[in-house]
N, C-alpha and C. Protein backbone atom coordinates (compact mmCIF):
# COMPACT_ATOMS: atom_id res chain seq x y z
N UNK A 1 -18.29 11.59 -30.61
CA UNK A 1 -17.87 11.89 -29.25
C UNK A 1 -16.38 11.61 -29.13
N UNK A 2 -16.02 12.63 -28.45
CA UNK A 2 -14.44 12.30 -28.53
C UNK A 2 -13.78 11.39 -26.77
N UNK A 3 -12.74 11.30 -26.73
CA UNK A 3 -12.65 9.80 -25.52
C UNK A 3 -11.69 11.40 -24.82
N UNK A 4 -12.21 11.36 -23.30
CA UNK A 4 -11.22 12.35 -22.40
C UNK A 4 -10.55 11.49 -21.15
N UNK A 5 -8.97 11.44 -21.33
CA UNK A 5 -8.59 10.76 -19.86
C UNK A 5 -8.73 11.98 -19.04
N UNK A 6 -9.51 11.70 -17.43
CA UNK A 6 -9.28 12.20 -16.93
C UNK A 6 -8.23 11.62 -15.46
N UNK A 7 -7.20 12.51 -15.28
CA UNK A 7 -6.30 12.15 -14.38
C UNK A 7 -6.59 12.69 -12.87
N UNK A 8 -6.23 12.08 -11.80
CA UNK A 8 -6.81 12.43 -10.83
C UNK A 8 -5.16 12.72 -9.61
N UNK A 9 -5.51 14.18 -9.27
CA UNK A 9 -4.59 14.23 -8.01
C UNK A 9 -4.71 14.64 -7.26
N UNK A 10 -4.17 14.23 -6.06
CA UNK A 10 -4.14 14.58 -4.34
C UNK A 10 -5.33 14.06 -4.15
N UNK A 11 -6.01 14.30 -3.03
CA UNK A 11 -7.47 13.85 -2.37
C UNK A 11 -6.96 13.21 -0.97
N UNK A 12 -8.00 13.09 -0.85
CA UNK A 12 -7.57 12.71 1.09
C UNK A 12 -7.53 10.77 0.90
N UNK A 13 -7.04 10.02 1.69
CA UNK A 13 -7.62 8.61 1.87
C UNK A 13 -8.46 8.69 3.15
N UNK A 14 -9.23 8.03 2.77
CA UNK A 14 -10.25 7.70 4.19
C UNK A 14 -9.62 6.88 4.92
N UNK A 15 -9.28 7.40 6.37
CA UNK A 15 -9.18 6.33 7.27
C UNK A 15 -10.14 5.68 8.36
N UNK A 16 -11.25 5.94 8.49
CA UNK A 16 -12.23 5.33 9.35
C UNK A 16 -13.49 4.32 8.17
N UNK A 17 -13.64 3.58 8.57
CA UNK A 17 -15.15 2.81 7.98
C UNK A 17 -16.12 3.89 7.09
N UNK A 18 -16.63 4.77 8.67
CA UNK A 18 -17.19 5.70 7.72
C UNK A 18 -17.39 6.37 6.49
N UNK A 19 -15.63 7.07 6.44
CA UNK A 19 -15.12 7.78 5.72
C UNK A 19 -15.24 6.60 4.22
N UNK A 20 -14.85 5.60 4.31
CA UNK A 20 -14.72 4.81 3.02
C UNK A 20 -15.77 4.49 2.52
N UNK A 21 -16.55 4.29 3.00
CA UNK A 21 -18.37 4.24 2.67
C UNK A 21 -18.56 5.60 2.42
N UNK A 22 -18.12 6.81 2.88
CA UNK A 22 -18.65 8.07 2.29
C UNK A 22 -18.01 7.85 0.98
N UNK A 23 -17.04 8.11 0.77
CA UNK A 23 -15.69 8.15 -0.59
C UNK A 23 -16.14 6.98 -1.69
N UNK A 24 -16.79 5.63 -1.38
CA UNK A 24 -17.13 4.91 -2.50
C UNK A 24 -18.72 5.37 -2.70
N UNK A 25 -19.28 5.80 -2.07
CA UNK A 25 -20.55 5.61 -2.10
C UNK A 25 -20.55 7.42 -3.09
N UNK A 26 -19.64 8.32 -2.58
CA UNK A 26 -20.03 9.90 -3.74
C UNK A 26 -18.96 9.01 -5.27
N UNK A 27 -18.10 8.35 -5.32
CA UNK A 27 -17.44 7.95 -6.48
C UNK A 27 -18.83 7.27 -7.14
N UNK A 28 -19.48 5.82 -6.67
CA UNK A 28 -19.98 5.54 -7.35
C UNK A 28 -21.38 6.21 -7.77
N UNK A 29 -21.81 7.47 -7.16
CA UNK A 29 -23.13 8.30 -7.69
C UNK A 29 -22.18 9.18 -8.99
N UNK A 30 -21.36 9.79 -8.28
CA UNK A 30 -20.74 10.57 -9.87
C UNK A 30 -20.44 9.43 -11.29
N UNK A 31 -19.98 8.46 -10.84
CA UNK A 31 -19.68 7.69 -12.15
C UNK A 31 -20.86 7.10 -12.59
N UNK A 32 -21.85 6.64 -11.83
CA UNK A 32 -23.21 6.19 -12.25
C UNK A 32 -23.97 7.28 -12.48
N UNK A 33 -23.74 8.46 -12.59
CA UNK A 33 -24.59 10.18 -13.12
C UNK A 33 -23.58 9.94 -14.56
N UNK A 34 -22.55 9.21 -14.88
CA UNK A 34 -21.84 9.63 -16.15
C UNK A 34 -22.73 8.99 -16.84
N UNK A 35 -23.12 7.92 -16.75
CA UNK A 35 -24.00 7.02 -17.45
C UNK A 35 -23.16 6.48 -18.80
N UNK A 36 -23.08 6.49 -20.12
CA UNK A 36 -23.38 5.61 -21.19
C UNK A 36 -21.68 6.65 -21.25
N UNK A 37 -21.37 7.51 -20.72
CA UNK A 37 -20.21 8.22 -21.13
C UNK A 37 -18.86 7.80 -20.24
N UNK A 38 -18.97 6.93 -18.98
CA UNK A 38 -18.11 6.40 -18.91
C UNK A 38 -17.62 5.42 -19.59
N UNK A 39 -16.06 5.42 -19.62
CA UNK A 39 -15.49 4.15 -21.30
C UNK A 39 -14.69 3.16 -20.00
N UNK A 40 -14.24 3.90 -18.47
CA UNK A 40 -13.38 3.15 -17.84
C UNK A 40 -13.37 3.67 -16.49
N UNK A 41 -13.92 3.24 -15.66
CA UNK A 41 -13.68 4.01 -14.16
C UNK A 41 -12.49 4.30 -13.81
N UNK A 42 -11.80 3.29 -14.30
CA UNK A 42 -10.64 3.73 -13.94
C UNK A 42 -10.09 2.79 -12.63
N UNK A 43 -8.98 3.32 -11.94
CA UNK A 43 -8.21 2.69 -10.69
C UNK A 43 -7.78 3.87 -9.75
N UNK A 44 -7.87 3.73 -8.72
CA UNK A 44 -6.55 4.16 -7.96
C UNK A 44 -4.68 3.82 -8.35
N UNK A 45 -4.18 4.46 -8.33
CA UNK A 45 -2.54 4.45 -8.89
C UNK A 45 -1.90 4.38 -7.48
N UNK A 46 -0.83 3.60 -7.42
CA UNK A 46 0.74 3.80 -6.70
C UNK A 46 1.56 4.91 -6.87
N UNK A 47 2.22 4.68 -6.28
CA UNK A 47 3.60 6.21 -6.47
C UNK A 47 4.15 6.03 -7.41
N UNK A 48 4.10 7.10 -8.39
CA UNK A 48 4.90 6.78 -9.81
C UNK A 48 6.61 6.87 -9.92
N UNK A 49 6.89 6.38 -10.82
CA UNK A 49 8.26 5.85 -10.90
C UNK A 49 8.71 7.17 -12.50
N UNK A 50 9.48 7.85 -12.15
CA UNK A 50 9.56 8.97 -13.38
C UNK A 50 11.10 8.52 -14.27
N UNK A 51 10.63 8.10 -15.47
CA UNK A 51 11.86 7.56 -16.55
C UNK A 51 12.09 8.53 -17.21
N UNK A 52 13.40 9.22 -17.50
CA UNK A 52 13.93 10.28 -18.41
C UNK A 52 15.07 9.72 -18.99
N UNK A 53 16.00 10.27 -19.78
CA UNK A 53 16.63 9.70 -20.75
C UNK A 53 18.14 9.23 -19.74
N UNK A 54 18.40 9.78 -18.98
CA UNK A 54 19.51 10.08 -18.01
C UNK A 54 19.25 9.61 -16.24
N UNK A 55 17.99 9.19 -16.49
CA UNK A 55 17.67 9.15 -14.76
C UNK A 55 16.44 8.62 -14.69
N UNK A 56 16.57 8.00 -13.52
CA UNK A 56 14.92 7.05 -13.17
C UNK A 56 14.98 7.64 -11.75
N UNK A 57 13.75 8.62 -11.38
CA UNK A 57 13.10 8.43 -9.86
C UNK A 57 12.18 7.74 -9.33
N UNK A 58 12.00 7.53 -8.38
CA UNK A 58 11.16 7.03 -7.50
C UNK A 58 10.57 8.05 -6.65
N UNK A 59 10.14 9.15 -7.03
CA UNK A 59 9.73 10.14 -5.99
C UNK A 59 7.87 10.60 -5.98
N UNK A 60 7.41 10.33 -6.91
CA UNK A 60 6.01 10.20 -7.66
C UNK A 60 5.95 11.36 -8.46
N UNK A 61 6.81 12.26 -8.59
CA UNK A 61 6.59 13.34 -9.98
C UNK A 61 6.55 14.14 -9.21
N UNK A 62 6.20 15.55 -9.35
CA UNK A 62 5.78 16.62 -8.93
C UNK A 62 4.37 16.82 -8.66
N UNK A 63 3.73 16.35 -9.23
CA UNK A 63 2.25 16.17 -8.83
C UNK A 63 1.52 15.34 -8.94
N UNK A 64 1.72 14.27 -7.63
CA UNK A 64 1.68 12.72 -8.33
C UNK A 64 0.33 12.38 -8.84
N UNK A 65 0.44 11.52 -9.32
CA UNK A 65 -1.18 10.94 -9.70
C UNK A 65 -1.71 9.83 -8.75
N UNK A 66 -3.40 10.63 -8.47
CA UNK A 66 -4.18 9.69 -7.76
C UNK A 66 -4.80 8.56 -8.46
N UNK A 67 -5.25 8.22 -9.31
CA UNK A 67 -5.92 8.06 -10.30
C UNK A 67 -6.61 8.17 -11.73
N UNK A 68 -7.01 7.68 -11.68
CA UNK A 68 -7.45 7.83 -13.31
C UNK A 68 -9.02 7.15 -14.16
N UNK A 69 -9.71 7.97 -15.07
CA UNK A 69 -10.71 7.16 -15.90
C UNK A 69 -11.19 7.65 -17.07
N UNK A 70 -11.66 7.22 -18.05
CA UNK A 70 -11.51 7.28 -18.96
C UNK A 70 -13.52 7.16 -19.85
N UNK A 71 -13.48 8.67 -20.24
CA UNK A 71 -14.69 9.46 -20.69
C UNK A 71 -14.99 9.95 -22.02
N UNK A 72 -16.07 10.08 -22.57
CA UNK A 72 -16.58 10.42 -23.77
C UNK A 72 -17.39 11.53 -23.46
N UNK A 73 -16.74 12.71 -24.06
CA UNK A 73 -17.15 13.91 -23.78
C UNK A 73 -17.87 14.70 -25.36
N UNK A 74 -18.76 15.53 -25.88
CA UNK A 74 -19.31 16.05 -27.13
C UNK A 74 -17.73 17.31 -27.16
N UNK A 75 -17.04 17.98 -25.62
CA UNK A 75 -16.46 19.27 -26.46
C UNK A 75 -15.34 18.85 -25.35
N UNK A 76 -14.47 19.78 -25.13
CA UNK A 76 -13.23 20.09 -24.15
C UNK A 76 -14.25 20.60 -22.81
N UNK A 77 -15.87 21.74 -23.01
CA UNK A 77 -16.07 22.37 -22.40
C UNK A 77 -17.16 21.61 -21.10
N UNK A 78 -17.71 20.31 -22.61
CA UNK A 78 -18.24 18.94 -21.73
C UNK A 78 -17.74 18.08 -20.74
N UNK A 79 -16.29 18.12 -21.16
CA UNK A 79 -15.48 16.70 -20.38
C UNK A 79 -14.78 17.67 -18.79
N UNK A 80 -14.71 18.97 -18.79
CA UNK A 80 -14.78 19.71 -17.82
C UNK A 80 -15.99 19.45 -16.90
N UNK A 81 -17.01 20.06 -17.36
CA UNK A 81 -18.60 19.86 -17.09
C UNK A 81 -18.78 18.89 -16.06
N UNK A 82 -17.92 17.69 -16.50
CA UNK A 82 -18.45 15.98 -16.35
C UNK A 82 -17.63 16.11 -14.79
N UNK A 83 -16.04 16.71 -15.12
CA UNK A 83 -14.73 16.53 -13.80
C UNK A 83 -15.39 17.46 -12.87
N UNK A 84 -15.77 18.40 -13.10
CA UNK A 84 -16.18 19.37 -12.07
C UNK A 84 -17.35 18.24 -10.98
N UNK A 85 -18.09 17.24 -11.37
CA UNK A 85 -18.61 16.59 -10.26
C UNK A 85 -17.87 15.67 -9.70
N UNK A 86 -16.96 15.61 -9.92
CA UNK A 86 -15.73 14.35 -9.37
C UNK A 86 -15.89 14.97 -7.75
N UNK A 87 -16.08 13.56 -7.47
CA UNK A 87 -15.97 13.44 -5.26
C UNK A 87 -14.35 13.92 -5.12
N UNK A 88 -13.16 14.10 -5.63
CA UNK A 88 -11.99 13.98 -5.19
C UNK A 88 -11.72 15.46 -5.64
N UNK A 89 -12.67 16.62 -6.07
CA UNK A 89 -12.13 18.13 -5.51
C UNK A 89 -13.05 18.37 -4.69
N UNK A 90 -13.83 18.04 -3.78
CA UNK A 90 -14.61 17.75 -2.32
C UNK A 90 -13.35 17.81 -1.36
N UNK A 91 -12.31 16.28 -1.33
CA UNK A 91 -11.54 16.27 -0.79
C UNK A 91 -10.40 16.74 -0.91
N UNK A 92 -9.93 17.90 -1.20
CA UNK A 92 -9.05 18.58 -1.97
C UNK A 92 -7.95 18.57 -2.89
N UNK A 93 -8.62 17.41 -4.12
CA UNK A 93 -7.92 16.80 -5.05
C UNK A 93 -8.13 17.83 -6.12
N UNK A 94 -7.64 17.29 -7.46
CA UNK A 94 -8.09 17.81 -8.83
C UNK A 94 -7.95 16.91 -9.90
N UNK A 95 -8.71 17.24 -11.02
CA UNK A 95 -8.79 16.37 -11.89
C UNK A 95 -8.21 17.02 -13.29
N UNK A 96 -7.00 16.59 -13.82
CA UNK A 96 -6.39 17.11 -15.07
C UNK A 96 -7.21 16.13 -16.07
N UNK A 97 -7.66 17.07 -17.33
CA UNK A 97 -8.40 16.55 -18.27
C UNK A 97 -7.84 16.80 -19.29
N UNK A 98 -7.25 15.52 -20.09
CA UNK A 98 -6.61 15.61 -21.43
C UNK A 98 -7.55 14.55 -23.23
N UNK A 99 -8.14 15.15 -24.17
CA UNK A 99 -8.67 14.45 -24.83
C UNK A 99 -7.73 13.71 -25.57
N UNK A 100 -8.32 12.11 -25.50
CA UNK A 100 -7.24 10.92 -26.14
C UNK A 100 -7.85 11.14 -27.48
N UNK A 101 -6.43 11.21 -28.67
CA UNK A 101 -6.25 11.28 -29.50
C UNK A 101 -6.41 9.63 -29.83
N UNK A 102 -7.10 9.09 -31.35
CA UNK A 102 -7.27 7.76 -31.60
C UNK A 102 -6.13 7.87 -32.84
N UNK A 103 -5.25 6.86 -32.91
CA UNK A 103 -3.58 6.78 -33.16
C UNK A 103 -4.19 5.61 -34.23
């Protein structure tokens, strides 16, 4: 099985009670449906800080990152499979899926 980060962007924050009990309660059915194939739930992220050779921003990138977690997928076509139930393209996020190479 190969290890897939999946990266997470945009999505709404919940601002009422409700809303945050909806948002943990579809996170933790999708990550508890991953079963034995989640490696890392992962976190919510801050505004990223972008380092280049000439310049440091503070602006969060161009498409900042919401989050992140970290999956064991059989293909590229599996670890899709898995993001497509992610709660955060509900709320009109997306999930970039890249397979980690073992270094």
């Amino acid at each position: 099985m190969a290890k897939y980060l999946f990266v997470y962007h945009g999505g709404k924050t919940p601002t009422s009670e409700a809303e945050i009990k909806r948002v943990m309660e579809a996170w933790g059915q999708w990550m508890g449906g991953l079963g034995d194939a989640l490696i890392d739930g992962g976190n919510p992220v801050g505004k990223s800080i972008t380092v280049k050779a000439d310049a440091v921003t503070h602006d969060g990138g161009a498409n900042p990152v919401s989050g992140y977690s970290l999956i064991e997928a059989s293909s590229d076509e599996d670890a899709v499979a898995k993001a497509k139930g992610c709660p955060i393209l509900a709320d009109g996020g997306s999930v970039e899926v890249a397979e980690a190479h073992d270094m």
